[in-house]
N, C-alpha and C. Protein backbone atom coordinates (compact mmCIF):
# COMPACT_ATOMS: atom_id res chain seq x y z
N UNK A 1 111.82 87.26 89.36
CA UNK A 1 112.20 88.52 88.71
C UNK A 1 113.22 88.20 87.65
N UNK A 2 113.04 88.47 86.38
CA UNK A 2 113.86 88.86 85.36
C UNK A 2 114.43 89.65 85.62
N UNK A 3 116.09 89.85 85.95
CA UNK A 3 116.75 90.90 86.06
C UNK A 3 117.69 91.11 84.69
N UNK A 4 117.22 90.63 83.64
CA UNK A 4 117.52 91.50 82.25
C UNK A 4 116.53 91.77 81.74
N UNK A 5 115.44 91.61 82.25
CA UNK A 5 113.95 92.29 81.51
C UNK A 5 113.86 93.72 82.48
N UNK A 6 114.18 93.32 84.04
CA UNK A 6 114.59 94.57 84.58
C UNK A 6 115.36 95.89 84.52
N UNK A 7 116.39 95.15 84.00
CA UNK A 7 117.73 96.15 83.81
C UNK A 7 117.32 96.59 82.64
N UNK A 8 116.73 95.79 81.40
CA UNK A 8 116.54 96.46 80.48
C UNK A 8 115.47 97.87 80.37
N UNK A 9 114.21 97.66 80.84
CA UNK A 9 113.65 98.82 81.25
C UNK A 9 113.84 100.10 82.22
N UNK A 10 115.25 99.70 82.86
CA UNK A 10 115.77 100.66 83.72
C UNK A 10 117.12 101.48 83.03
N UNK A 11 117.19 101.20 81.98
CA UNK A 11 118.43 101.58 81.05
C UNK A 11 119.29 101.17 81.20
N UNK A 12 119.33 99.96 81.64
CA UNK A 12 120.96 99.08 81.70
C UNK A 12 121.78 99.55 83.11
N UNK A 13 120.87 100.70 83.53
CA UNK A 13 121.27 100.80 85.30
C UNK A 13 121.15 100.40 86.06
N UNK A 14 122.69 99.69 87.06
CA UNK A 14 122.15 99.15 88.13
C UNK A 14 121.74 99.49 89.14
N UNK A 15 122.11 100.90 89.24
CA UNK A 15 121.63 101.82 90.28
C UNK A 15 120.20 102.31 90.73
N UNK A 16 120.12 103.01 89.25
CA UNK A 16 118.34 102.71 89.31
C UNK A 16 117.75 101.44 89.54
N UNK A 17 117.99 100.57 88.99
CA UNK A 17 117.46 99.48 88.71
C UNK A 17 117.04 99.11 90.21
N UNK A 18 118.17 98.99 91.26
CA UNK A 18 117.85 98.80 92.56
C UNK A 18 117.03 100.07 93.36
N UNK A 19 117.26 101.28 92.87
CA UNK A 19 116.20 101.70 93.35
C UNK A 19 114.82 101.84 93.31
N UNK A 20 114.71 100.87 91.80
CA UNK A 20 113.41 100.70 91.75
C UNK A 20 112.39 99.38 92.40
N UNK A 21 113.74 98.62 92.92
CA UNK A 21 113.57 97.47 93.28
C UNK A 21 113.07 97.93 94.80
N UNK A 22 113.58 99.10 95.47
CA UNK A 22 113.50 99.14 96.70
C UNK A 22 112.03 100.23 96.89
N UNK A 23 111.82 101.23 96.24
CA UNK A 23 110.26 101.69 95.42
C UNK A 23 109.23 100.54 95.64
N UNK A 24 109.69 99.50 94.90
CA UNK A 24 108.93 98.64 94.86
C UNK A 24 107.99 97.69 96.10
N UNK A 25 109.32 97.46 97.00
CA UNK A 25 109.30 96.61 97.99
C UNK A 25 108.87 97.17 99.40
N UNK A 26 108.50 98.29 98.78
CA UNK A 26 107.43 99.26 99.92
C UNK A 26 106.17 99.02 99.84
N UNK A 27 105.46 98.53 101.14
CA UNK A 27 104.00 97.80 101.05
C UNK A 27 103.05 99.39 101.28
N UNK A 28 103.39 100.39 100.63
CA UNK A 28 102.38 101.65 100.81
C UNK A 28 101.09 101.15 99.26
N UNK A 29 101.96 100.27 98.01
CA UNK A 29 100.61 100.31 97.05
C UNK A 29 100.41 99.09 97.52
N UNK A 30 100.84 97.89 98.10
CA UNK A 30 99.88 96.78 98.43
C UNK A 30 98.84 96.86 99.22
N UNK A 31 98.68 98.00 100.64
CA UNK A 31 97.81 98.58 101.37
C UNK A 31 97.03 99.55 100.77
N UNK A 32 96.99 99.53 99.85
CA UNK A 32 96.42 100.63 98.27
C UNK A 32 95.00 99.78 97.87
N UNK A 33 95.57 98.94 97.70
CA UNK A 33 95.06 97.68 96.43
C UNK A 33 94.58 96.85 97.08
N UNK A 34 94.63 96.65 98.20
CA UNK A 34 93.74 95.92 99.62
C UNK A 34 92.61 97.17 99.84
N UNK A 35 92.84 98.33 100.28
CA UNK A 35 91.98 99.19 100.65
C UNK A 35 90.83 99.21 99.68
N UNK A 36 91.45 99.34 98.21
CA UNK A 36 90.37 99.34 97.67
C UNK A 36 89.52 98.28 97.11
N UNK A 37 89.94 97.29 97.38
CA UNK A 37 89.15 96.02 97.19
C UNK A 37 88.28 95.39 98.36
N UNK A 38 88.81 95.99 99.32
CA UNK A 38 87.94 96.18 100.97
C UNK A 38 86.59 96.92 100.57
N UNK A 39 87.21 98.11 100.18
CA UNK A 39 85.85 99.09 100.15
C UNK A 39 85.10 99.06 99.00
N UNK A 40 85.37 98.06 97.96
CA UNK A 40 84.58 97.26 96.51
C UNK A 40 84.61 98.98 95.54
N UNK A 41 85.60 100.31 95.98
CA UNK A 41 86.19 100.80 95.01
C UNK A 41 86.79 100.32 93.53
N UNK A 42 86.24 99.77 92.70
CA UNK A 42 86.61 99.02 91.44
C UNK A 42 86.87 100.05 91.05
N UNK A 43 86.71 101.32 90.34
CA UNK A 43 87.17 101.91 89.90
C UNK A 43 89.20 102.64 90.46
N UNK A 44 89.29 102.81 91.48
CA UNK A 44 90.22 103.05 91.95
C UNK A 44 91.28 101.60 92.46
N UNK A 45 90.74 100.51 92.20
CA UNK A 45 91.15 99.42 92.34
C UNK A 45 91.79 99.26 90.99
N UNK A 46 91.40 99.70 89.95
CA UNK A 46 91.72 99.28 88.53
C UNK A 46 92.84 100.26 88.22
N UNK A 47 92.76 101.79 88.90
CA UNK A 47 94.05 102.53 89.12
C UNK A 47 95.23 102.11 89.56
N UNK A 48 94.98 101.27 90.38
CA UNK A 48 96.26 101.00 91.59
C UNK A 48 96.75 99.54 91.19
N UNK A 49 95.93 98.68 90.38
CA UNK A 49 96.65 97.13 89.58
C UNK A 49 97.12 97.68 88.66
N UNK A 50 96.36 98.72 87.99
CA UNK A 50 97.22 98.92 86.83
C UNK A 50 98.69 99.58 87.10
N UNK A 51 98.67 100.33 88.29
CA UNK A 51 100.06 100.96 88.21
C UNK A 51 100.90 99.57 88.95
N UNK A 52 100.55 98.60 89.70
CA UNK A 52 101.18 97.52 89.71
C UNK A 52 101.53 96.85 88.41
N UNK A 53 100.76 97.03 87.65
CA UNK A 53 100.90 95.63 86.39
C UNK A 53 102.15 96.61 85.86
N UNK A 54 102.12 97.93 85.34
CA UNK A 54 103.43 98.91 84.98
C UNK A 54 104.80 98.28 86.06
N UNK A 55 104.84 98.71 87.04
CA UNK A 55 106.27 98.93 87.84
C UNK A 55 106.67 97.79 87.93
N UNK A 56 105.34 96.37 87.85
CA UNK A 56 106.24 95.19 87.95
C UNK A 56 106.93 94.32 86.54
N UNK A 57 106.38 95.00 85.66
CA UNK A 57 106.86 95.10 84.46
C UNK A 57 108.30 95.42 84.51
N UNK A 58 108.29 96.74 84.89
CA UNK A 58 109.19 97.49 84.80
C UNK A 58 110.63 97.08 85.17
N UNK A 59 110.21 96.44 86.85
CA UNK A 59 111.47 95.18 87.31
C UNK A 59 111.72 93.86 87.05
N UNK A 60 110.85 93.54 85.89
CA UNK A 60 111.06 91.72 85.65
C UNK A 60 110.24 91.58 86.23
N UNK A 61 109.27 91.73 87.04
CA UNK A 61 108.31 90.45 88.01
C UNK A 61 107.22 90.13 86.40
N UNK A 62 107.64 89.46 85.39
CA UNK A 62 106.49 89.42 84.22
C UNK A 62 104.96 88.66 84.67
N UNK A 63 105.26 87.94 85.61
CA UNK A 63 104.46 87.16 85.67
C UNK A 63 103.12 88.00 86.76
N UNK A 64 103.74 88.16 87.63
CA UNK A 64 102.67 89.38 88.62
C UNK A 64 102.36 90.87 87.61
N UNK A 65 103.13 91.00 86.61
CA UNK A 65 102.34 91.96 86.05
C UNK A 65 101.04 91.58 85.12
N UNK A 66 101.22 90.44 84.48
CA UNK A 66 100.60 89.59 83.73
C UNK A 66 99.09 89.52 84.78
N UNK A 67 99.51 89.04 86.12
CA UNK A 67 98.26 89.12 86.86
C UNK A 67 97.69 90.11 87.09
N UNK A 68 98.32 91.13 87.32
CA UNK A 68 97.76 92.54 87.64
C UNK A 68 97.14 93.03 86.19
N UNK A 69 97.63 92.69 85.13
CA UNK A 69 96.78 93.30 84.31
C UNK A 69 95.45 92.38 84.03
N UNK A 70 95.44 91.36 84.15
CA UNK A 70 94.18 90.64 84.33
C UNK A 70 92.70 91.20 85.14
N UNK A 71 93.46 91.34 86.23
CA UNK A 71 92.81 92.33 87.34
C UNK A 71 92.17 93.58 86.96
N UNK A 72 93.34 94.28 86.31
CA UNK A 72 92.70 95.91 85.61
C UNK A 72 92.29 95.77 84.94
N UNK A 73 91.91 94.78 83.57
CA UNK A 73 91.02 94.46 82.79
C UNK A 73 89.44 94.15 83.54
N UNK A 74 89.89 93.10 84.27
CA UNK A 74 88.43 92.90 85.06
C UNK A 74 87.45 93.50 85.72
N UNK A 75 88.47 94.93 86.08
CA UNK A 75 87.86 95.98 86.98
C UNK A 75 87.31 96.47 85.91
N UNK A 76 87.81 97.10 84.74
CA UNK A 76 87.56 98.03 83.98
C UNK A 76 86.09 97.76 83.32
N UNK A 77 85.99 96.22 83.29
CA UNK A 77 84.53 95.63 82.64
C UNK A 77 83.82 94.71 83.11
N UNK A 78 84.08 95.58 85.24
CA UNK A 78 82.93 95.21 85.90
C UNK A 78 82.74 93.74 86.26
N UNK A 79 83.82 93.05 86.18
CA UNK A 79 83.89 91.55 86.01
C UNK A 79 83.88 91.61 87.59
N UNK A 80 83.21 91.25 88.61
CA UNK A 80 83.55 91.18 90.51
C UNK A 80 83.47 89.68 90.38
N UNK A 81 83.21 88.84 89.48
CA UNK A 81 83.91 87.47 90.01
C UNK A 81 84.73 87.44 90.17
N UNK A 82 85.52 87.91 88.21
CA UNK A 82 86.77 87.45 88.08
C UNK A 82 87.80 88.03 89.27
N UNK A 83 87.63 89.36 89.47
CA UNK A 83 88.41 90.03 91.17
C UNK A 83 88.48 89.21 92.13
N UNK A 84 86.65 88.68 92.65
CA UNK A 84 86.93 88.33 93.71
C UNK A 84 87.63 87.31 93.94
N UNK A 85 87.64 86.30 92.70
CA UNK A 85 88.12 84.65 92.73
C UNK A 85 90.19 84.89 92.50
N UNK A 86 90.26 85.94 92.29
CA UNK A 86 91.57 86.26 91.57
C UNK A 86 92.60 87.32 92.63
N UNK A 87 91.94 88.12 93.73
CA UNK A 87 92.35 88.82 94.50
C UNK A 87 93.69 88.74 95.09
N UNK A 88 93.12 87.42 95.94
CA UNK A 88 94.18 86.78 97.04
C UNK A 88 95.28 86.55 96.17
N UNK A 89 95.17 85.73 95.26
CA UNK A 89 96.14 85.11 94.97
C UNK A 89 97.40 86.13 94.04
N UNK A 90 96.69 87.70 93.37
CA UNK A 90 97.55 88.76 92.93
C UNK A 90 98.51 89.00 94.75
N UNK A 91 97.69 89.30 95.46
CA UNK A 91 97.94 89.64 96.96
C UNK A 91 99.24 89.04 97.50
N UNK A 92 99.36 87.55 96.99
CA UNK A 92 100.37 86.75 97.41
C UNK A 92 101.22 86.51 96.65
N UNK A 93 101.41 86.67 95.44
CA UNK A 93 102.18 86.78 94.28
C UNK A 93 103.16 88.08 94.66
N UNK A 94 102.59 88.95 94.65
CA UNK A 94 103.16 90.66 95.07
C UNK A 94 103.84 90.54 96.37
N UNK A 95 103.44 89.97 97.63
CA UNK A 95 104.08 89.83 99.00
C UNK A 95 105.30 88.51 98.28
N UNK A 96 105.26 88.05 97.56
CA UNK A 96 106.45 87.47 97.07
C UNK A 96 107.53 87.47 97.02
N UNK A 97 107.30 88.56 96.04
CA UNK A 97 108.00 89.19 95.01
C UNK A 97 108.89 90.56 95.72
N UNK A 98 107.45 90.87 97.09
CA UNK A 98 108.39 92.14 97.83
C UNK A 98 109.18 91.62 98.35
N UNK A 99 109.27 90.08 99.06
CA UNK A 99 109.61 89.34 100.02
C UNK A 99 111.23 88.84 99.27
N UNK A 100 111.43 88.56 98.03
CA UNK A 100 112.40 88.08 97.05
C UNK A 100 113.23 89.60 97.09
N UNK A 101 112.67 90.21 96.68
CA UNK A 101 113.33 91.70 96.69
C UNK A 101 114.31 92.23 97.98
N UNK A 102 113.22 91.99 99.41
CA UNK A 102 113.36 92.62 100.16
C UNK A 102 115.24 91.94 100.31
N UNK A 103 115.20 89.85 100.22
CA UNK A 103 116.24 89.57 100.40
C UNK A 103 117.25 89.75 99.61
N UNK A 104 117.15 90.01 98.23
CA UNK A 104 118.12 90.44 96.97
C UNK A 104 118.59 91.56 97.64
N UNK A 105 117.76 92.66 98.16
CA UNK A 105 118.53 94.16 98.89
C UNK A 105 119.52 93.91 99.32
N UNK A 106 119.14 92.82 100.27
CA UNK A 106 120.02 92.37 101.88
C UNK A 106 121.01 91.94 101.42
N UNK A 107 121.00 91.02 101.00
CA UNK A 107 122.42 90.20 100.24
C UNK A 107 123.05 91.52 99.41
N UNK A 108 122.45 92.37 98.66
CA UNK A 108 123.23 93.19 97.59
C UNK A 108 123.91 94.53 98.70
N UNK A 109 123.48 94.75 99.84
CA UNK A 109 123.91 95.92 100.61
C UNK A 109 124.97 95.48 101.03
């Protein structure tokens, strides 16, 4: 996580900033984005990376957004290789990143 690419999209708040960090580090859209790649929903799969590829933007993670938008591109034009070969590894990038977060909280509380 870039935490001046973070802070910067959060308005230089650190307050927000951590609450977006903690938004974040809630596994309700990773069980999103599994569900719908379970149920080969591509269309609603391409909803739910894309709002990943946004929020992780949003906190510095550049690099998992970078993947996630790969993803929503792929969905959008039907690509099920590029998904399927590319899934896991958005999957584990994101449990990362919640996982980095979750301990930045801990230490910052």
């Amino acid at each position: 996580i870039d935490l001046d690419t973070g802070l910067k999209y959060c308005m230089e708040s650190k307050s927000f900033f951590e609450e977006m960090l903690t938004t974040f580090a809630d596994t309700a859209r990773a069980d999103k984005i599994q569900a719908a790649f379970d149920s080969g929903d591509w269309k609603n799969y391409q909803i739910v990376v894309h709002a990943l590829k946004s929020t992780s933007l949003s906190i510095g993670a550049t690099a998992l957004s970078d993947r996630a938008k790969a993803l929503e591109l792929a969905a959008k034009d039907g690509d099920l290789d590029f998904i399927t070969a590319n899934h896991a590894d958005l999957m584990t990038a994101y449990k990362k990143v919640r996982e980095e977060i979750a301990r930045w909280l801990k230490v910052s509380a």
